[in-house]
C-alpha atoms as a PDB file:
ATOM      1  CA  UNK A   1     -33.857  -4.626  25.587  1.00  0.00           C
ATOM      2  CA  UNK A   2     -36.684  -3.263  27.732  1.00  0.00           C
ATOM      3  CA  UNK A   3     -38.583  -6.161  27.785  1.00  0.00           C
ATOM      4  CA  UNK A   4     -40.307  -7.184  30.991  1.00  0.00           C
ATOM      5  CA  UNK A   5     -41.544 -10.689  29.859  1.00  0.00           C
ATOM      6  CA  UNK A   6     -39.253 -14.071  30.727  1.00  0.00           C
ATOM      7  CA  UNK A   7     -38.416 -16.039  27.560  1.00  0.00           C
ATOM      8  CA  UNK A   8     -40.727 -18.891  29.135  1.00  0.00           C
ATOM      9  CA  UNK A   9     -43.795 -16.114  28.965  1.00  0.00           C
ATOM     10  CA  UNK A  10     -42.443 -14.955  25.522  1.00  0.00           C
ATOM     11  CA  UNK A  11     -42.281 -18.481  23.914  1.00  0.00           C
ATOM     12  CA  UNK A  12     -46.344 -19.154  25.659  1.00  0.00           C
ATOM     13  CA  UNK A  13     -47.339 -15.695  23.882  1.00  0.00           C
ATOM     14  CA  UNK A  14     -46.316 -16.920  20.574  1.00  0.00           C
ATOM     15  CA  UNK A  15     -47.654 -20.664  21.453  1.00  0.00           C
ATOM     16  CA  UNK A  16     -51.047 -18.824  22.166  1.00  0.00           C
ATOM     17  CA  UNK A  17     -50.964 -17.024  19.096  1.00  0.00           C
ATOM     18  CA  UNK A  18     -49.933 -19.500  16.828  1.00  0.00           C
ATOM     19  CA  UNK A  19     -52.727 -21.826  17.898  1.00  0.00           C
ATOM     20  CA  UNK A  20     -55.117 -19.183  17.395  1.00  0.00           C
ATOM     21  CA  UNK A  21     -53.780 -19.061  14.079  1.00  0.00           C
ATOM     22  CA  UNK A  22     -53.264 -22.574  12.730  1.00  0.00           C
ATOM     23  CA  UNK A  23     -56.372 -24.729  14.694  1.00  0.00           C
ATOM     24  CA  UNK A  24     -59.123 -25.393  12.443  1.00  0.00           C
ATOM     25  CA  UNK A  25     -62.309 -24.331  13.415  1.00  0.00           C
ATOM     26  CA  UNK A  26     -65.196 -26.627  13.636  1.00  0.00           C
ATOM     27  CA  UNK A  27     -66.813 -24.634  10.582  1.00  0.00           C
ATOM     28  CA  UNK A  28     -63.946 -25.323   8.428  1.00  0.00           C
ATOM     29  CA  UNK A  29     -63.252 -28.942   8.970  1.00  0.00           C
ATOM     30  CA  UNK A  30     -67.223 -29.344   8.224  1.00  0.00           C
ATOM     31  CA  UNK A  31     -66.234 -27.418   5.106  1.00  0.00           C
ATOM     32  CA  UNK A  32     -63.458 -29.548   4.134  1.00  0.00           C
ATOM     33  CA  UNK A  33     -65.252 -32.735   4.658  1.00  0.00           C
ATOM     34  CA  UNK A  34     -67.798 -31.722   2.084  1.00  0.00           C
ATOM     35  CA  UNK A  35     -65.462 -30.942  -0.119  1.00  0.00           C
ATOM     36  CA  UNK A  36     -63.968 -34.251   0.464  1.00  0.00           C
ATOM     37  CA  UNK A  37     -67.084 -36.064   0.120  1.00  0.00           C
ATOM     38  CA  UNK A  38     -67.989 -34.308  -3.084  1.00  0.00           C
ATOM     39  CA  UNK A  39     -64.593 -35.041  -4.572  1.00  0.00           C
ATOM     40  CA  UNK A  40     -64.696 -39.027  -3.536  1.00  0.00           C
ATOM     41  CA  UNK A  41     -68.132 -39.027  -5.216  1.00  0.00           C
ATOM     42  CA  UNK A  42     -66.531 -37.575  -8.428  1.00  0.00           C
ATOM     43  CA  UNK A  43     -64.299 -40.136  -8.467  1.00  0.00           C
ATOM     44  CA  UNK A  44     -66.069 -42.808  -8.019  1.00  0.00           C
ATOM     45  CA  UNK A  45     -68.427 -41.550 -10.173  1.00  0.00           C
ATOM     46  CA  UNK A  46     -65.519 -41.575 -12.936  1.00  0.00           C
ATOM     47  CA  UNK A  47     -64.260 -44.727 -11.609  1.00  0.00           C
ATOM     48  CA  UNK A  48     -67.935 -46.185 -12.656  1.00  0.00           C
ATOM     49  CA  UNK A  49     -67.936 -44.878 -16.314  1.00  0.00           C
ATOM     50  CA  UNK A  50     -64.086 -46.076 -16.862  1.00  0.00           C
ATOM     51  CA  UNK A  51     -63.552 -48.591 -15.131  1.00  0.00           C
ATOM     52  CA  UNK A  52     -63.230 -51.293 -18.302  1.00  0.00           C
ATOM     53  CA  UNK A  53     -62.355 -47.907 -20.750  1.00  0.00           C
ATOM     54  CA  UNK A  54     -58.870 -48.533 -20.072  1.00  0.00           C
ATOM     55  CA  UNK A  55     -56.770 -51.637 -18.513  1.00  0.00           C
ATOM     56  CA  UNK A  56     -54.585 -48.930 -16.011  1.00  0.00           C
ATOM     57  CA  UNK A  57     -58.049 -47.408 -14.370  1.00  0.00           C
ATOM     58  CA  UNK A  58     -59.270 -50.498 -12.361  1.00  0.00           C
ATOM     59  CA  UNK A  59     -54.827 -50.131 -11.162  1.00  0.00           C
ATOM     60  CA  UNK A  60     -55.324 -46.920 -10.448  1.00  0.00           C
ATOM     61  CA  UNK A  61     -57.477 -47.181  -7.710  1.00  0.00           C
ATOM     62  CA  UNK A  62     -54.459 -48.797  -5.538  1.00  0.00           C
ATOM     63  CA  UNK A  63     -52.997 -45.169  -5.668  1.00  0.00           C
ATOM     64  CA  UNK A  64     -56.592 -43.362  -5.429  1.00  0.00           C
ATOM     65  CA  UNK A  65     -57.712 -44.823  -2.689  1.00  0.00           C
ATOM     66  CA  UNK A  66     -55.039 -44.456   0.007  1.00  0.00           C
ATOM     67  CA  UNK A  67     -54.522 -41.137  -1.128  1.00  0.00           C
ATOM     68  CA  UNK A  68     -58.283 -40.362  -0.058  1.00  0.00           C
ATOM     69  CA  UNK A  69     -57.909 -42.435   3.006  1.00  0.00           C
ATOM     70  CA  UNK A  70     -54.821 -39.928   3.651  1.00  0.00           C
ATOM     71  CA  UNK A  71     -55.891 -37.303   3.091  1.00  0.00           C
ATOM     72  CA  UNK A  72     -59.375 -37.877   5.340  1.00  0.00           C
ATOM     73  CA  UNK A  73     -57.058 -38.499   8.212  1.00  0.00           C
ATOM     74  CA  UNK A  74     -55.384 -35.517   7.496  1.00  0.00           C
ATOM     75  CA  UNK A  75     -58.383 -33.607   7.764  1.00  0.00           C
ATOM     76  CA  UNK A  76     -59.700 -35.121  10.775  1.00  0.00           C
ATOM     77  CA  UNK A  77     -56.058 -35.264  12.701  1.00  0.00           C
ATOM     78  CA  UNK A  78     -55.084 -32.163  12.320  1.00  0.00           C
ATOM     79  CA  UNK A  79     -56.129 -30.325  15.201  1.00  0.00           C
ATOM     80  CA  UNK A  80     -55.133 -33.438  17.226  1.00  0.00           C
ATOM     81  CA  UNK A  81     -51.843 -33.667  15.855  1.00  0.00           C
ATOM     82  CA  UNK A  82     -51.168 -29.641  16.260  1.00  0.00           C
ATOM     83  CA  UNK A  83     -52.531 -30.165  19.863  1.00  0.00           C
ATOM     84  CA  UNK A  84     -50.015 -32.909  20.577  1.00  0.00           C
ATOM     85  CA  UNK A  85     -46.765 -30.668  19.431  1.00  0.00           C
ATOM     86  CA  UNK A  86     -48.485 -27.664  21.767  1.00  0.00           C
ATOM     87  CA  UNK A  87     -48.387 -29.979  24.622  1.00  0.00           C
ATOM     88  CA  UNK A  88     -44.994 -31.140  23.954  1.00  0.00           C
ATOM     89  CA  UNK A  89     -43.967 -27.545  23.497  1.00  0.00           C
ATOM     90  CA  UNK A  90     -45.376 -26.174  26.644  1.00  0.00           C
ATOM     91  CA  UNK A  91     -43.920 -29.408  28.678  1.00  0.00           C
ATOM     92  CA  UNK A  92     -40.776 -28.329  27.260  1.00  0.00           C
ATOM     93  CA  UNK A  93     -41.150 -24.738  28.032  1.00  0.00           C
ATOM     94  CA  UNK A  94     -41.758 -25.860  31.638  1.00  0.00           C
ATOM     95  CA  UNK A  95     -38.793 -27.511  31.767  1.00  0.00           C
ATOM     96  CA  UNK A  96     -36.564 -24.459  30.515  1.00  0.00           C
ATOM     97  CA  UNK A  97     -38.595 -22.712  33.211  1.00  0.00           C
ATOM     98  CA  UNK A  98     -37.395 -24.658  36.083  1.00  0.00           C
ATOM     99  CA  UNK A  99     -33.793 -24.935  34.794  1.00  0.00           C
ATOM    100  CA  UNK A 100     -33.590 -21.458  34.738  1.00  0.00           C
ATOM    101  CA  UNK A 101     -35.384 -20.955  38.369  1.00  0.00           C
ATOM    102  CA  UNK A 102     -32.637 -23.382  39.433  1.00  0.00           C
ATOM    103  CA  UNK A 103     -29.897 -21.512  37.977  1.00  0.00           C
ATOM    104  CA  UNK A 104     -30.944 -18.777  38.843  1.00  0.00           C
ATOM    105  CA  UNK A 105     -30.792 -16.807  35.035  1.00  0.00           C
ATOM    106  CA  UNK A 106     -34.225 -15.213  35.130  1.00  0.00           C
END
């Protein structure tokens, strides 16, 4: 193979890309968080017009509510959680670096 580039440089290219890819933009976790405010509105909106309709709704809410709680941390930890892998990615990638300056493979 004809390929100039060290795995080390080879595994940053597709780090770089892949964040490019995957971080969410400012514009779309504003997005998201509308949506998620819209839907919790909804539902407690529905939770106000049934909550004595039926004996399981006013249960229900044990399972609603972490689920929004969830999935608002999911929305705002995302980028911080991707981040954290990247970091422990190119920590590793240094690592494989210097073993392989050591042993002289590259």
């Amino acid at each position: 193979m004809p390929d100039n580039n060290t795995l080390p440089d080879t595994l940053r290219d597709e780090m770089t890309q892949l964040k490019s890819q995957y971080l969410m933009s400012p514009t779309d976790r504003r997005r998201k968080l509308i949506r998620w405010a819209i839907r919790q509105m909804l539902t407690a909106l529905l939770y106000f017009f049934f909550w004595d309709a039926h004996p399981w709704v006013p249960k229900s809410l044990w399972l609603v509510a972490p689920l929004a709680v969830a999935s608002l941390l999911s929305i705002v930890g995302y980028n911080w959680f991707l981040e954290r892998k990247m970091k422990k990615s190119e920590a590793r990638i240094d690592e494989l670096e210097e073993r392989m300056k050591e042993t002289g493979e590259e």
